[in-house]
N, C-alpha and C. Protein backbone atom coordinates (compact mmCIF):
# COMPACT_ATOMS: atom_id res chain seq x y z
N UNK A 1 78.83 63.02 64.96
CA UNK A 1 78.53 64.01 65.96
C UNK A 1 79.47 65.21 65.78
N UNK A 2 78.76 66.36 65.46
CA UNK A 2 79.66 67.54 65.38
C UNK A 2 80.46 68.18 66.79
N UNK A 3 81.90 68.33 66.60
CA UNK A 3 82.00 68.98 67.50
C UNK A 3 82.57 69.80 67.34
N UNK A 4 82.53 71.51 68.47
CA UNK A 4 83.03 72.79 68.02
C UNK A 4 84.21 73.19 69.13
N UNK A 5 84.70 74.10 68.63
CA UNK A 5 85.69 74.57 69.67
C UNK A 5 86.20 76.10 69.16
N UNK A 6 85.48 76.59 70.24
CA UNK A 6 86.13 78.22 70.90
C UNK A 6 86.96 78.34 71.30
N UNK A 7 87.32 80.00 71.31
CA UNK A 7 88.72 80.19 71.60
C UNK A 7 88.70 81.84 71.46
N UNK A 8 89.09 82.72 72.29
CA UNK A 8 89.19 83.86 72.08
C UNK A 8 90.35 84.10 73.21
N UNK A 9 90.72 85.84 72.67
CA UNK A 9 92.20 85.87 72.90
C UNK A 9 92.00 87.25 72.93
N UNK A 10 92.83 87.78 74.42
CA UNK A 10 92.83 89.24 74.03
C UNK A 10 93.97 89.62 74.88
N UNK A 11 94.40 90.70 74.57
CA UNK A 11 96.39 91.28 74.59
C UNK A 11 95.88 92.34 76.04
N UNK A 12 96.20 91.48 76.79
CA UNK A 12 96.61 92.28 78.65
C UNK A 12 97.60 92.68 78.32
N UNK A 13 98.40 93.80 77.78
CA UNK A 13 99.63 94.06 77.72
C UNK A 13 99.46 95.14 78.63
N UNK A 14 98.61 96.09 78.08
CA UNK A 14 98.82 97.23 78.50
C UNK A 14 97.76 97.20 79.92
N UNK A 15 97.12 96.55 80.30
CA UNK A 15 96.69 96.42 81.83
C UNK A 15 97.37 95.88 82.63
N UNK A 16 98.79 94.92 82.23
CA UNK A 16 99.69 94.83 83.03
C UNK A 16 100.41 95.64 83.60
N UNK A 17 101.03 96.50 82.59
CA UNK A 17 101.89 97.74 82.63
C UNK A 17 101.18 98.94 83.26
N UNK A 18 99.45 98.76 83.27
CA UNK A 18 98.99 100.05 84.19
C UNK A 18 99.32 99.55 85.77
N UNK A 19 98.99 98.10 85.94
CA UNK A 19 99.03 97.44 87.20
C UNK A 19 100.38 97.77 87.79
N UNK A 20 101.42 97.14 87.35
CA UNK A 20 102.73 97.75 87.42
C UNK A 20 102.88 99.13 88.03
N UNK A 21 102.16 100.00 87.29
CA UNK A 21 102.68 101.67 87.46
C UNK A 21 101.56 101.93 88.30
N UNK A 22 100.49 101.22 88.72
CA UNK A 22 99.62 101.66 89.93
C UNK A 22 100.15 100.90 91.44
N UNK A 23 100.71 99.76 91.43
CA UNK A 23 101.72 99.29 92.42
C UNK A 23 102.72 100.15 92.88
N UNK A 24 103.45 101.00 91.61
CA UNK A 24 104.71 101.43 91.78
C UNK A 24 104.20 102.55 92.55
N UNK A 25 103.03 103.15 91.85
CA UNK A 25 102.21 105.11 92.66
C UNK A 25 102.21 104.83 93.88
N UNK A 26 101.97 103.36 93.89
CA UNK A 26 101.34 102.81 96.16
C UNK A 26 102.10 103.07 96.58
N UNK A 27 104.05 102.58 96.43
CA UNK A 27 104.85 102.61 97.15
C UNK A 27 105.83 103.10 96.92
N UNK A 28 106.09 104.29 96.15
CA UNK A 28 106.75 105.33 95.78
C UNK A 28 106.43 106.69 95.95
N UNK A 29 106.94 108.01 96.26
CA UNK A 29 106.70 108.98 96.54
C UNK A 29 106.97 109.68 94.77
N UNK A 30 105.56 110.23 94.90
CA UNK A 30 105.45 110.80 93.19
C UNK A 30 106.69 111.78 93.09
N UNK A 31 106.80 112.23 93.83
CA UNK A 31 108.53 113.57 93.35
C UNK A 31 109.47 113.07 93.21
N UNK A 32 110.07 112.11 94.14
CA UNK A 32 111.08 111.66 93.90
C UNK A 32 111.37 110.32 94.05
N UNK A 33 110.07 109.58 93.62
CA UNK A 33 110.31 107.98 93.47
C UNK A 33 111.06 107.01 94.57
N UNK A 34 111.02 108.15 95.12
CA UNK A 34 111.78 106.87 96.04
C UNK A 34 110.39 105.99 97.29
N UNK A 35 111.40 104.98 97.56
CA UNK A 35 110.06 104.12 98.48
C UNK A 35 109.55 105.03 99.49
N UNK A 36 108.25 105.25 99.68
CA UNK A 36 107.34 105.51 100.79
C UNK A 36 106.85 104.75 102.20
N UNK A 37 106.30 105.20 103.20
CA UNK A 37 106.45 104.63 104.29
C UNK A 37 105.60 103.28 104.27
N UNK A 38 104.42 102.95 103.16
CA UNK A 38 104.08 101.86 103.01
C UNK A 38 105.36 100.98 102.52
N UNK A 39 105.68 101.18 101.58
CA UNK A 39 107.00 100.03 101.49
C UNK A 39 107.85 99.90 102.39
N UNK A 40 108.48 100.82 103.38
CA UNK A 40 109.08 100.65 103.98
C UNK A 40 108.62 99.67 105.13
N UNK A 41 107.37 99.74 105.52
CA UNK A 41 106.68 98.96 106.40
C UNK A 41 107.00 97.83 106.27
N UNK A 42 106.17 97.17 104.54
CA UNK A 42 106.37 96.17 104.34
C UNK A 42 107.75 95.33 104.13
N UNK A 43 108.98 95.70 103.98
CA UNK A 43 109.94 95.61 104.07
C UNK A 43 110.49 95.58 105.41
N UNK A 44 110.40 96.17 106.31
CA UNK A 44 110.62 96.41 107.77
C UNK A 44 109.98 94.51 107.89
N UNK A 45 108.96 94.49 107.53
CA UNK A 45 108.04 93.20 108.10
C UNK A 45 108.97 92.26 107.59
N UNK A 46 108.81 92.38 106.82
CA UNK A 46 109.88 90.92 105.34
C UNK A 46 111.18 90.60 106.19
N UNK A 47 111.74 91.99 106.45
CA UNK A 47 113.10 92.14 107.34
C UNK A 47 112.93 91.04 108.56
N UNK A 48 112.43 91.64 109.66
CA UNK A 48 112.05 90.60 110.58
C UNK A 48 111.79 89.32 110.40
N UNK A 49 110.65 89.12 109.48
CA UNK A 49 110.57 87.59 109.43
C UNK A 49 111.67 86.56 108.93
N UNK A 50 112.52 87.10 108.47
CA UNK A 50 113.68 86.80 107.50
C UNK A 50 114.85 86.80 109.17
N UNK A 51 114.65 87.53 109.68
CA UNK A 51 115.53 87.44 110.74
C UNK A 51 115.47 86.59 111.70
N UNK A 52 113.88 86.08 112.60
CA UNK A 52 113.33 85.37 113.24
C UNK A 52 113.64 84.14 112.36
N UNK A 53 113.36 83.73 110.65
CA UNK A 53 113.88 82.65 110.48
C UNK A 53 114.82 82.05 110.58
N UNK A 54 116.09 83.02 110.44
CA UNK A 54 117.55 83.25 110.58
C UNK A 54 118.31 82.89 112.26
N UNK A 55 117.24 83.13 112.97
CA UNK A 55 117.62 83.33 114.15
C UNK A 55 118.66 84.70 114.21
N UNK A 56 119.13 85.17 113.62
CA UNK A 56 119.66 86.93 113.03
C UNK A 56 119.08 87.99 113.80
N UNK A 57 119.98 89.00 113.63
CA UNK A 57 119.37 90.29 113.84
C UNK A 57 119.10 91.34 113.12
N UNK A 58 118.33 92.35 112.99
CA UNK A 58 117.93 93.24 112.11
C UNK A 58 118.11 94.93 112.42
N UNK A 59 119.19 95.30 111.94
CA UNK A 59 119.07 96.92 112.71
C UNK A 59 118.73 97.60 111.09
N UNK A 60 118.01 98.75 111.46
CA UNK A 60 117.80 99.80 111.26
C UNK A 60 118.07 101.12 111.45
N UNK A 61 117.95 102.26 110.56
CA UNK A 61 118.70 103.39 110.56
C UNK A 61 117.51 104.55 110.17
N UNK A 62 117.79 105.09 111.07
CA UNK A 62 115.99 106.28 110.68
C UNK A 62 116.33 107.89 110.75
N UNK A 63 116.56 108.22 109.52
CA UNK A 63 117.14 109.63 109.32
C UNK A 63 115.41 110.80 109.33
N UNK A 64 115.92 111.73 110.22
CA UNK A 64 114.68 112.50 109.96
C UNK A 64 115.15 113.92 109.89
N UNK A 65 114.43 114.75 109.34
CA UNK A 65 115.12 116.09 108.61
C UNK A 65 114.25 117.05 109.98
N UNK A 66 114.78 117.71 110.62
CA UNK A 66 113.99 118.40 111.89
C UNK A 66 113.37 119.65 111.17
N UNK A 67 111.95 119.51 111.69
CA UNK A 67 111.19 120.45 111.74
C UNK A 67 110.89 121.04 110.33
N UNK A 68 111.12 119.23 109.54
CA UNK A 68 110.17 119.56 107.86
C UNK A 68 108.73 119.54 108.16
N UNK A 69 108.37 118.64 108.91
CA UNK A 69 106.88 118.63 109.28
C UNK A 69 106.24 119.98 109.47
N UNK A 70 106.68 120.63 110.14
CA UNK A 70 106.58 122.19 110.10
C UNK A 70 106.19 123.30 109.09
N UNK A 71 107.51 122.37 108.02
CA UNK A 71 107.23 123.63 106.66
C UNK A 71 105.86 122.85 105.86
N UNK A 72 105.75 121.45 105.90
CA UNK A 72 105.17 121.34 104.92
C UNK A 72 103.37 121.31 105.94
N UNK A 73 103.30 121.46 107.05
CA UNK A 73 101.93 122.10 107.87
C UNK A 73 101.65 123.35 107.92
N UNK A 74 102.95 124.50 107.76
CA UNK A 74 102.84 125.61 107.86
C UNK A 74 102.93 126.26 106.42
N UNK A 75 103.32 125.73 105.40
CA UNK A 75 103.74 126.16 104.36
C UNK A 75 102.81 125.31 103.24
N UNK A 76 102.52 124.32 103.51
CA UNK A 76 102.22 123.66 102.32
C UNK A 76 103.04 122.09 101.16
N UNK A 77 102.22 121.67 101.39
CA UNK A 77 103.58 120.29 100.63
C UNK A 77 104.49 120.61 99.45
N UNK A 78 103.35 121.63 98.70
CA UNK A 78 104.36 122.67 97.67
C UNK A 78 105.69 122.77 98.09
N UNK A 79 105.45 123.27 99.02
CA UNK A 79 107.09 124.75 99.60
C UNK A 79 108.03 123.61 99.75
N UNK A 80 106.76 122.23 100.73
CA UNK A 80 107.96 121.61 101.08
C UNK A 80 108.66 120.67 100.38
N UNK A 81 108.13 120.53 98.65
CA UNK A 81 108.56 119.51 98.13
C UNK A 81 109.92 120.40 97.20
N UNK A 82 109.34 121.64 97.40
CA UNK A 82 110.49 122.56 96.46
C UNK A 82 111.88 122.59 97.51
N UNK A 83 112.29 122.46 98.88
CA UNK A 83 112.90 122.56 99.65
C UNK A 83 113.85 121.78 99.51
């Protein structure tokens, strides 16, 4: 009785590495890479649950630049990313 066996093979290398850098676009701000308010969310969340397991506490620190919202509604995200 003959028997056969298949087998094929193909190199995800580089659809990993797009996956990677389309994860990274989600939760990074394209100018200056740093985390965006989606990550921060999710992190904020992680934080808590990690604390509630802990029985712990969790503070936070929330810096805001006054009246950027302004330039970049009145001006444009341009002006305000050059700022």
């Amino acid at each position: 009785m003959p028997q056969y066996f298949f087998m094929q093979l193909q190199d995800v290398t580089g659809r990993k590495e797009l996956e990677l850098e389309l994860a990274h676009q989600a939760l990074h701000d394209s100018l200056t890479g740093l985390p965006n308010r989606a990550l921060l969310a999710d992190r904020l969340i992680q934080g808590l649950a990690g604390s509630r397991r802990r029985g712990s506490q969790l503070g936070v620190i929330f810096v805001d630049i006054d009246e950027f919202k302004v330039i970049n509604d009145s001006l444009g995200h341009s002006i305000g990313d050059d700022s």
